[in-house]
C-alpha atoms as a PDB file:
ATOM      1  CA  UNK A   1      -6.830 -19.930   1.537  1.00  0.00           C
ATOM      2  CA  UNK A   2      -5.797 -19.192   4.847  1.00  0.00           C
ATOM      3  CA  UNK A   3      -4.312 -16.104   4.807  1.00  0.00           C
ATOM      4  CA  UNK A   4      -1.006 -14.291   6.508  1.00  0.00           C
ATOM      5  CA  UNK A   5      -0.936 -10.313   6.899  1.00  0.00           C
ATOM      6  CA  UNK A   6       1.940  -8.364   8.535  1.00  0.00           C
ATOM      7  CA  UNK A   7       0.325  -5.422   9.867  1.00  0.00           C
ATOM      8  CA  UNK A   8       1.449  -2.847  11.636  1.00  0.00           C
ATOM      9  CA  UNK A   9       3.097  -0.492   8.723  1.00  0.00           C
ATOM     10  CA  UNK A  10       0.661   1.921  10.430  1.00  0.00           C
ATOM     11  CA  UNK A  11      -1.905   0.224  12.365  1.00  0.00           C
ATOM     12  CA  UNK A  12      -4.883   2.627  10.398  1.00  0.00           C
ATOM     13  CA  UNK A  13      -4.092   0.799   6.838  1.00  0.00           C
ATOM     14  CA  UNK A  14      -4.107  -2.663   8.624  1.00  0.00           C
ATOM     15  CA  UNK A  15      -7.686  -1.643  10.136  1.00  0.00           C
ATOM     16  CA  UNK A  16      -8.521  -0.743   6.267  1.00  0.00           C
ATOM     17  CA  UNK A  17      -7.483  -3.445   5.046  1.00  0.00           C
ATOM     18  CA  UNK A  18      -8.986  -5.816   8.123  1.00  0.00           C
ATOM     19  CA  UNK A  19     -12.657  -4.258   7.672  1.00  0.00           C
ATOM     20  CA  UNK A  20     -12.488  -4.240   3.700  1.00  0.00           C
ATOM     21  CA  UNK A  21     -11.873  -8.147   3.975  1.00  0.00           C
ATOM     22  CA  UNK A  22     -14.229  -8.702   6.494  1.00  0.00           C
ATOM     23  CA  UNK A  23     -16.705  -7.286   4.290  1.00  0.00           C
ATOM     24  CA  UNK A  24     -16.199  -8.951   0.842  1.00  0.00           C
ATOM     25  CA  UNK A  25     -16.480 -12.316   2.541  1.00  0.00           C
ATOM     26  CA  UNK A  26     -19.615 -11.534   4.421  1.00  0.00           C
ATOM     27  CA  UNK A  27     -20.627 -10.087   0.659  1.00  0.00           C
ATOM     28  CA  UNK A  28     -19.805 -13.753  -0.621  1.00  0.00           C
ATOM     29  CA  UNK A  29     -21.107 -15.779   2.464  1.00  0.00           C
ATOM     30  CA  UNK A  30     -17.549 -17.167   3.181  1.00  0.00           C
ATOM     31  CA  UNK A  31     -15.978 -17.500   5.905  1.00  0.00           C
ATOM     32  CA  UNK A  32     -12.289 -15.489   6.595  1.00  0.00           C
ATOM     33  CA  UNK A  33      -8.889 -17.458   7.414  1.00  0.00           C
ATOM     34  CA  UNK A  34      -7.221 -14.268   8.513  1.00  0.00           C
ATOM     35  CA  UNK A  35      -4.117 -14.369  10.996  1.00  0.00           C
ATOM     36  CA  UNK A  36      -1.950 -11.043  11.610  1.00  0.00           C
ATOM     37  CA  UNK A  37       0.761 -10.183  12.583  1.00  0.00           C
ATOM     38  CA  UNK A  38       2.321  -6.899  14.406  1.00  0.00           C
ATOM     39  CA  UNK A  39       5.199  -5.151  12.779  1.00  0.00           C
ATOM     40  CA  UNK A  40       7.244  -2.163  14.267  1.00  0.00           C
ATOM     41  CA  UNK A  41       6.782   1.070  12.330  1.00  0.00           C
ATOM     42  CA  UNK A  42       9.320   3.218  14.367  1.00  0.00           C
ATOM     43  CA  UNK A  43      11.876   0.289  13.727  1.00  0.00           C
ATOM     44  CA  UNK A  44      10.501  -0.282  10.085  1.00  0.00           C
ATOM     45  CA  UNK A  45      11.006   3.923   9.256  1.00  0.00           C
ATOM     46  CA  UNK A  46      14.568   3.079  10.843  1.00  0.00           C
ATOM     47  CA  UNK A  47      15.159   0.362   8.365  1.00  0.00           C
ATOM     48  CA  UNK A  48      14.164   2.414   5.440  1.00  0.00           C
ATOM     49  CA  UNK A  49      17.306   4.397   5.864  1.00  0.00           C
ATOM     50  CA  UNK A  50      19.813   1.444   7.311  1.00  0.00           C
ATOM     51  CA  UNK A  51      19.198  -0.707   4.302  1.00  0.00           C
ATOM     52  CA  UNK A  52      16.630  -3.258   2.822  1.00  0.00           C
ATOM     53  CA  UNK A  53      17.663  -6.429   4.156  1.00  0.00           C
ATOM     54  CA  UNK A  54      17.198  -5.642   7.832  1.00  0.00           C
ATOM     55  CA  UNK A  55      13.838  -5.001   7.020  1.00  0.00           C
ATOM     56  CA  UNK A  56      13.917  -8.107   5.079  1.00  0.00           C
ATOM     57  CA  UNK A  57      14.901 -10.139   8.302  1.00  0.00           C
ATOM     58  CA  UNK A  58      12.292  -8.678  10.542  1.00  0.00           C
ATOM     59  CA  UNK A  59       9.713  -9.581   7.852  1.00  0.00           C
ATOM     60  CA  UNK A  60      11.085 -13.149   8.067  1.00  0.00           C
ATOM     61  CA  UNK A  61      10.476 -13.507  11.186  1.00  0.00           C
ATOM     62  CA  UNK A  62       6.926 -13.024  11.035  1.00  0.00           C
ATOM     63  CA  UNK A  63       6.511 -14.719   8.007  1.00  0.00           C
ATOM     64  CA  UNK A  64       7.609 -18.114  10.203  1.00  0.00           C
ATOM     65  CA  UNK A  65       5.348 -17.378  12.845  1.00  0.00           C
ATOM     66  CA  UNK A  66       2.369 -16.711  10.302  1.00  0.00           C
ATOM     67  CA  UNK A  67       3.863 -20.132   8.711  1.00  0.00           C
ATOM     68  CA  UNK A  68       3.564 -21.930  12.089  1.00  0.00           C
ATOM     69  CA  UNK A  69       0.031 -20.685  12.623  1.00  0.00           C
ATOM     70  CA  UNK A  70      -0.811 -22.709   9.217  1.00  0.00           C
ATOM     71  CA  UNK A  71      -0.910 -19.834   7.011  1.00  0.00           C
ATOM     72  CA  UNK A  72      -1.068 -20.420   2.997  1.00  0.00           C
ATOM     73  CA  UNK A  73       0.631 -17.037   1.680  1.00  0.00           C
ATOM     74  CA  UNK A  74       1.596 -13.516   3.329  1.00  0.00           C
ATOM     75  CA  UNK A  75       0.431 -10.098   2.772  1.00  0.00           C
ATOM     76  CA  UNK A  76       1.781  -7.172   3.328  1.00  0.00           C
ATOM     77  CA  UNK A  77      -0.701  -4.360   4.680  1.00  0.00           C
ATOM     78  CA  UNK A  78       1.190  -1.208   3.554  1.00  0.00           C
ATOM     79  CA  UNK A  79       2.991  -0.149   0.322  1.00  0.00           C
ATOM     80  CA  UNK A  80       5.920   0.918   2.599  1.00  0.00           C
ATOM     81  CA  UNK A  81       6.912  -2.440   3.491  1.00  0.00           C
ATOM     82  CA  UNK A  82       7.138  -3.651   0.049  1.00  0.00           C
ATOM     83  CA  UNK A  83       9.997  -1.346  -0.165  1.00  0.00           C
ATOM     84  CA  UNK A  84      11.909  -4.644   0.183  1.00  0.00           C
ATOM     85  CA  UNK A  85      10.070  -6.766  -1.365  1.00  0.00           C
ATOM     86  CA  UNK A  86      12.654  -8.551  -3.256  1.00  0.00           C
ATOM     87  CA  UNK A  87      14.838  -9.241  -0.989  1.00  0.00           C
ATOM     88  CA  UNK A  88      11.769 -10.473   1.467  1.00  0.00           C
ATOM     89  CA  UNK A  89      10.988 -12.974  -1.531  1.00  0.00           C
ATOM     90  CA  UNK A  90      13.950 -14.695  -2.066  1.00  0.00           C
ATOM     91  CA  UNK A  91      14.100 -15.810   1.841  1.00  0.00           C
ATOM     92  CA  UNK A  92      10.043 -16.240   2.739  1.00  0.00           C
ATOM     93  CA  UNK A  93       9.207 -19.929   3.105  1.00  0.00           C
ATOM     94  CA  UNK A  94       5.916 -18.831   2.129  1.00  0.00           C
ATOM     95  CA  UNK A  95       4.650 -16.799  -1.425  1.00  0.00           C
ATOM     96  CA  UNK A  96       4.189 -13.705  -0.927  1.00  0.00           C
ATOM     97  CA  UNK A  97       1.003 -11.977  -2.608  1.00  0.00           C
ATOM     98  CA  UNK A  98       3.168  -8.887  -3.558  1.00  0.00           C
ATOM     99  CA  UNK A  99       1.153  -5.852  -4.219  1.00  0.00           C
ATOM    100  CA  UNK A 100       3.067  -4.091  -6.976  1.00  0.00           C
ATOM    101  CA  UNK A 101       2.885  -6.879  -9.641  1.00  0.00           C
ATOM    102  CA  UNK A 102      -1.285  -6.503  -8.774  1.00  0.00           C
ATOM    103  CA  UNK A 103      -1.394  -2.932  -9.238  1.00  0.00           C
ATOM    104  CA  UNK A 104       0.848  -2.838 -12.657  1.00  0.00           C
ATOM    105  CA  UNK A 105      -1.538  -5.499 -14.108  1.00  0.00           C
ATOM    106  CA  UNK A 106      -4.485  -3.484 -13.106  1.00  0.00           C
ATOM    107  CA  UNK A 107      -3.438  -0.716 -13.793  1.00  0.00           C
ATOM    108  CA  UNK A 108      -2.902  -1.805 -17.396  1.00  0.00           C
ATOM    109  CA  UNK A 109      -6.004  -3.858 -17.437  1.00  0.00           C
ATOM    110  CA  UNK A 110      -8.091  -0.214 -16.998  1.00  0.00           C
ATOM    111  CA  UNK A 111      -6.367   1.339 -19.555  1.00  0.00           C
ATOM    112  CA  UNK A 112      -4.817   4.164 -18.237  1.00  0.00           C
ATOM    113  CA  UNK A 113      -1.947   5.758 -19.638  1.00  0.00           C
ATOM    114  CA  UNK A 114      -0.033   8.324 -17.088  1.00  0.00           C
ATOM    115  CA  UNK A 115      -0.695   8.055 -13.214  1.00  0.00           C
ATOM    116  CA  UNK A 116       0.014  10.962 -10.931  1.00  0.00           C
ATOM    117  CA  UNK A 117       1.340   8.936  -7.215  1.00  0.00           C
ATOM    118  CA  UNK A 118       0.853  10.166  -3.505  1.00  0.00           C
ATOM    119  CA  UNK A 119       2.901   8.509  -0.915  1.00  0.00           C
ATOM    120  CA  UNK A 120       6.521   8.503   0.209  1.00  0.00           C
ATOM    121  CA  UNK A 121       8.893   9.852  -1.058  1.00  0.00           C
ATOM    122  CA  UNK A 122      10.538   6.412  -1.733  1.00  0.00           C
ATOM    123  CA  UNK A 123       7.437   5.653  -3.235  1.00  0.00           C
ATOM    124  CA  UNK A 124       6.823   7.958  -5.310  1.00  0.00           C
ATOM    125  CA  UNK A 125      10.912   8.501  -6.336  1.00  0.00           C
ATOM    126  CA  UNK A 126      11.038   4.599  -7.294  1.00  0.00           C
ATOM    127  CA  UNK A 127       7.929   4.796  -9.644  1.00  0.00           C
ATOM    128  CA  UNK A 128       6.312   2.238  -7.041  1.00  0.00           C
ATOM    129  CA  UNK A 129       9.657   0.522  -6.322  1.00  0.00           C
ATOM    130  CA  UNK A 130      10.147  -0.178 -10.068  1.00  0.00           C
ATOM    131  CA  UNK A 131       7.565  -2.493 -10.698  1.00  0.00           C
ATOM    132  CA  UNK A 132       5.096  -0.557 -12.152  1.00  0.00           C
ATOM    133  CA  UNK A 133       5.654  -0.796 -16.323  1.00  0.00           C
ATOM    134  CA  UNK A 134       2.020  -0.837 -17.955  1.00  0.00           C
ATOM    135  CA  UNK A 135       1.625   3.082 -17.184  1.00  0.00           C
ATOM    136  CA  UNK A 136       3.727   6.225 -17.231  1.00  0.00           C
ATOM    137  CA  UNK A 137       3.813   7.306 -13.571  1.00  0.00           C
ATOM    138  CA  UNK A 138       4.617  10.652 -12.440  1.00  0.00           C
ATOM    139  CA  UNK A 139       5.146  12.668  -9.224  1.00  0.00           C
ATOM    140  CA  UNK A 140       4.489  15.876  -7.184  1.00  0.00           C
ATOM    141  CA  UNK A 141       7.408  18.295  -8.794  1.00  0.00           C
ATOM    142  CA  UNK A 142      10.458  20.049  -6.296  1.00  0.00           C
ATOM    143  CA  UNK A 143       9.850  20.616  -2.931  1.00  0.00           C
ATOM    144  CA  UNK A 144       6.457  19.533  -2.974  1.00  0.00           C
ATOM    145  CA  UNK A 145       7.885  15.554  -3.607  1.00  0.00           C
ATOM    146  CA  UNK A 146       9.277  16.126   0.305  1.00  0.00           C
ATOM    147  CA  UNK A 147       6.219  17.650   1.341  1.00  0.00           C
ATOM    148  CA  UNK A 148       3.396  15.038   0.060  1.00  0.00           C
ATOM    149  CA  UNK A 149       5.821  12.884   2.105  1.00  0.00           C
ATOM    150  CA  UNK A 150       6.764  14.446   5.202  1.00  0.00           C
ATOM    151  CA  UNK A 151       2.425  14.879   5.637  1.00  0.00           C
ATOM    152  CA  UNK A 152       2.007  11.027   4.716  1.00  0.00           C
ATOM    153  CA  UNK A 153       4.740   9.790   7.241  1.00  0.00           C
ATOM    154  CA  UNK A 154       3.465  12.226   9.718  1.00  0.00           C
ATOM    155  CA  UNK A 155      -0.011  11.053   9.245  1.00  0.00           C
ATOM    156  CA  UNK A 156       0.401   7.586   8.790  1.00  0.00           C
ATOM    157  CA  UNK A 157       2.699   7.792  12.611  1.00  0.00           C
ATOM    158  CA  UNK A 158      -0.651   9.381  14.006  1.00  0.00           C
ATOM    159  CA  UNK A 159      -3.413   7.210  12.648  1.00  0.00           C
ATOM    160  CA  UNK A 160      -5.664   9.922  11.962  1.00  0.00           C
ATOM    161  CA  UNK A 161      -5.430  13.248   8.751  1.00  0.00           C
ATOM    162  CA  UNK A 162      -5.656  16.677   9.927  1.00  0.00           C
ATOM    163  CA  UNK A 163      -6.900  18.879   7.653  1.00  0.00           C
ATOM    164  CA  UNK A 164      -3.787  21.052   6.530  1.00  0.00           C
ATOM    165  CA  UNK A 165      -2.287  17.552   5.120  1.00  0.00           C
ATOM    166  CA  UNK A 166      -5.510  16.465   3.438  1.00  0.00           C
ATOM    167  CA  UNK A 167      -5.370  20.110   1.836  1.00  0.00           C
ATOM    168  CA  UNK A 168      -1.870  19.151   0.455  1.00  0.00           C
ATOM    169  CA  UNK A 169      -2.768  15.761  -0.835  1.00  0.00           C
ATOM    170  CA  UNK A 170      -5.729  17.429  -2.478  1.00  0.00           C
ATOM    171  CA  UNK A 171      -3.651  20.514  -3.581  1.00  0.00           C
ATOM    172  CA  UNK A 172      -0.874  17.956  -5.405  1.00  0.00           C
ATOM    173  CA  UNK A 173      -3.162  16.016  -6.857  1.00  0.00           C
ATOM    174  CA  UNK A 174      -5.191  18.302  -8.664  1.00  0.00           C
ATOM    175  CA  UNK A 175      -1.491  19.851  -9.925  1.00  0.00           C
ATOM    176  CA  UNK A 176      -0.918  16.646 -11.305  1.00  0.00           C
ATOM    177  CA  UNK A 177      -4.158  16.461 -13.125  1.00  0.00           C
ATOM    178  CA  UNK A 178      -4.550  19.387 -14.429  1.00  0.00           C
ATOM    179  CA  UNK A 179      -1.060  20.438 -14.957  1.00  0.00           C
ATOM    180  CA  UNK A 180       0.527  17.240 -15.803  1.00  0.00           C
ATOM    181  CA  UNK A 181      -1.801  15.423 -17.726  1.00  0.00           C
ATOM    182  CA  UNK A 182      -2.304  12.811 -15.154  1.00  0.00           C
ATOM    183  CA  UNK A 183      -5.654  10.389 -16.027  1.00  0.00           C
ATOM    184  CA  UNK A 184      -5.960   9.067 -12.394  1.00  0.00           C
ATOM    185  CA  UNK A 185      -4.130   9.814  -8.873  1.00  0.00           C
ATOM    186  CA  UNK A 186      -3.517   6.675  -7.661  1.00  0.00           C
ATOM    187  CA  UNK A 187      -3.149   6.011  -3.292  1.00  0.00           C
ATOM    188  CA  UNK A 188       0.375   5.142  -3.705  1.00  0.00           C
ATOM    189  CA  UNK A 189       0.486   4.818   0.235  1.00  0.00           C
ATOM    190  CA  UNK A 190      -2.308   2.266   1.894  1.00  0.00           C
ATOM    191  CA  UNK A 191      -2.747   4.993   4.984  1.00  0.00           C
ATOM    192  CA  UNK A 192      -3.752   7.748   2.698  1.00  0.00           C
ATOM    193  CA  UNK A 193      -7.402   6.501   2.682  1.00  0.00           C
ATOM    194  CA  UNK A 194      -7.395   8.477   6.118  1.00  0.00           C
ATOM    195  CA  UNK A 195      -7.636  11.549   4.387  1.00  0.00           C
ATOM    196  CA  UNK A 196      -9.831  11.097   1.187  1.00  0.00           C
ATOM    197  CA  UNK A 197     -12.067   8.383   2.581  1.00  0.00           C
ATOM    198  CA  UNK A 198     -15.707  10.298   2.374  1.00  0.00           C
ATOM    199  CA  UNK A 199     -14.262  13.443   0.822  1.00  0.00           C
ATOM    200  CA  UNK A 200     -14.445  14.440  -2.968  1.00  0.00           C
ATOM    201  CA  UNK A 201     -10.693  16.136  -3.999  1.00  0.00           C
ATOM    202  CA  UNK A 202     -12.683  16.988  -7.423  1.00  0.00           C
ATOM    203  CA  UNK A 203     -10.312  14.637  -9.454  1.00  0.00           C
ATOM    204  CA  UNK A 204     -10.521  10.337  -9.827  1.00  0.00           C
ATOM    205  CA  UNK A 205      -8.497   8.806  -7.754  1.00  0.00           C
ATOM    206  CA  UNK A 206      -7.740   4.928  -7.572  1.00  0.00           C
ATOM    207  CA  UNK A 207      -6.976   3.294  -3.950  1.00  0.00           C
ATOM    208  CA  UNK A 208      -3.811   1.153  -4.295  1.00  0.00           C
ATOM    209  CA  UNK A 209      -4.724  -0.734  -0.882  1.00  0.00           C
ATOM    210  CA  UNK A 210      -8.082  -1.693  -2.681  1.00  0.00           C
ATOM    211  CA  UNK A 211      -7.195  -2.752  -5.573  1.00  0.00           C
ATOM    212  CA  UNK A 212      -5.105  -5.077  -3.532  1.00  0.00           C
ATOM    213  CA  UNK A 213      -7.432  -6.010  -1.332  1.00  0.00           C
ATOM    214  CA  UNK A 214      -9.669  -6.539  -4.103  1.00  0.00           C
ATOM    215  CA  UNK A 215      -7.183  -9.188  -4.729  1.00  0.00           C
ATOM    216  CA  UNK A 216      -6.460 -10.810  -1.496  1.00  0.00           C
ATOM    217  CA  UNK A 217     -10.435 -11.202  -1.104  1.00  0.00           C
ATOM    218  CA  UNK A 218     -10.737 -13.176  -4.609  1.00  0.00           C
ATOM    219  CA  UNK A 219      -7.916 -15.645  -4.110  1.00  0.00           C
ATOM    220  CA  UNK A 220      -9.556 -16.279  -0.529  1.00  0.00           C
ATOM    221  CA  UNK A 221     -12.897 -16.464  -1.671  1.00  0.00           C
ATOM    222  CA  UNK A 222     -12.193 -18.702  -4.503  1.00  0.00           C
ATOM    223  CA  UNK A 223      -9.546 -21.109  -3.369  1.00  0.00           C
END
């Protein structure tokens, strides 16, 4: 399968997600069909406010040029940009391998029962956008819902975690855990491996990016 990926949605989760592939197919002696894209984030965190089917129309257009370089399906690199996701499916010429659908049947599939999410706000507000059904999700609590988020924007904009925001992340988390019964705090944003990626927060965490990665590389191995 030849693979389409809108990156961009910050360039440090479509490096994650690059590398991650690159390495399961060298695991499995294949070799990658891999073409990206480059989408805006200043003009995608514009869109989030203006309304879902702008985004929806920028996303087109790279879906026809990802079409046009022979591409078999689209993913999208960040959990941001699925924030339209349904309004991106009903116009793509092409399937799209839509992350939240993954992650509820995974989630499911490892039995968990109540998931404690990091990410936007949006994100985190929505439950995962809606999708997510097999699980009861929950949130940081008050002010520290903006907070988790203003740090993930802010680090997702810079490419790189300073170590006040992975102390937040870490703090919220645990809160969740401990306090809220949480079995798992699940990466609900795919640049948040920037600040827990060879740290130990002292509570499990699940990567949403890899689980869909995990994906991505199976249906390109195997096709």
């Amino acid at each position: 399968m030849h693979i389409g990926m809108i990156g961009g949605l910050g360039p440090a989760a479509t490096q994650y997600y690059y590398r991650n592939l690159v390495a399961a197919h060298q695991a499995a002696n294949k070799v990658m069909r891999l073409t990206i894209t480059h989408a805006d984030l200043v003009i995608y965190l514009e869109n989030m406010k203006a309304g879902k089917k702008q985004q929806a129309e920028i996303f087109l257009e790279h879906i026809r040029e990802l079409q046009g370089a022979g591409c078999d399906a689209v993913a999208i690199s960040t959990m941001a940009g699925h924030f339209c996701i349904d309004e991106l499916e009903a116009i793509s010429p092409l399937p799209i391998l839509n992350i939240i659908p993954i992650l509820n049947d995974a989630f499911g599939e490892r039995g968990f029962k109540k998931i404690g999410l990091l990410g936007s706000k949006v994100a985190m507000e929505s439950k995962i956008y809606g999708g997510i059904d097999s699980v009861e999700c929950i949130a940081p609590r008050g002010d520290a819902l903006d907070i988790v988020s203003e740090n993930y924007l802010s680090m997702a904009l810079s490419g790189k975690a300073l170590d006040s925001q992975r102390e937040v992340f870490f703090r919220e988390g645990r809160k969740m855990i401990e306090e809220d019964g949480a079995d798992v705090i699940v990466l609900a944003g795919t640049d948040l491996f920037l600040a827990f990626e060879g740290h130990d927060p002292g509570f499990p965490v699940v990567d949403s990016a890899d689980i869909h990665i995990e994906k991505l590389a199976s249906l390109s191995i195997n096709a």
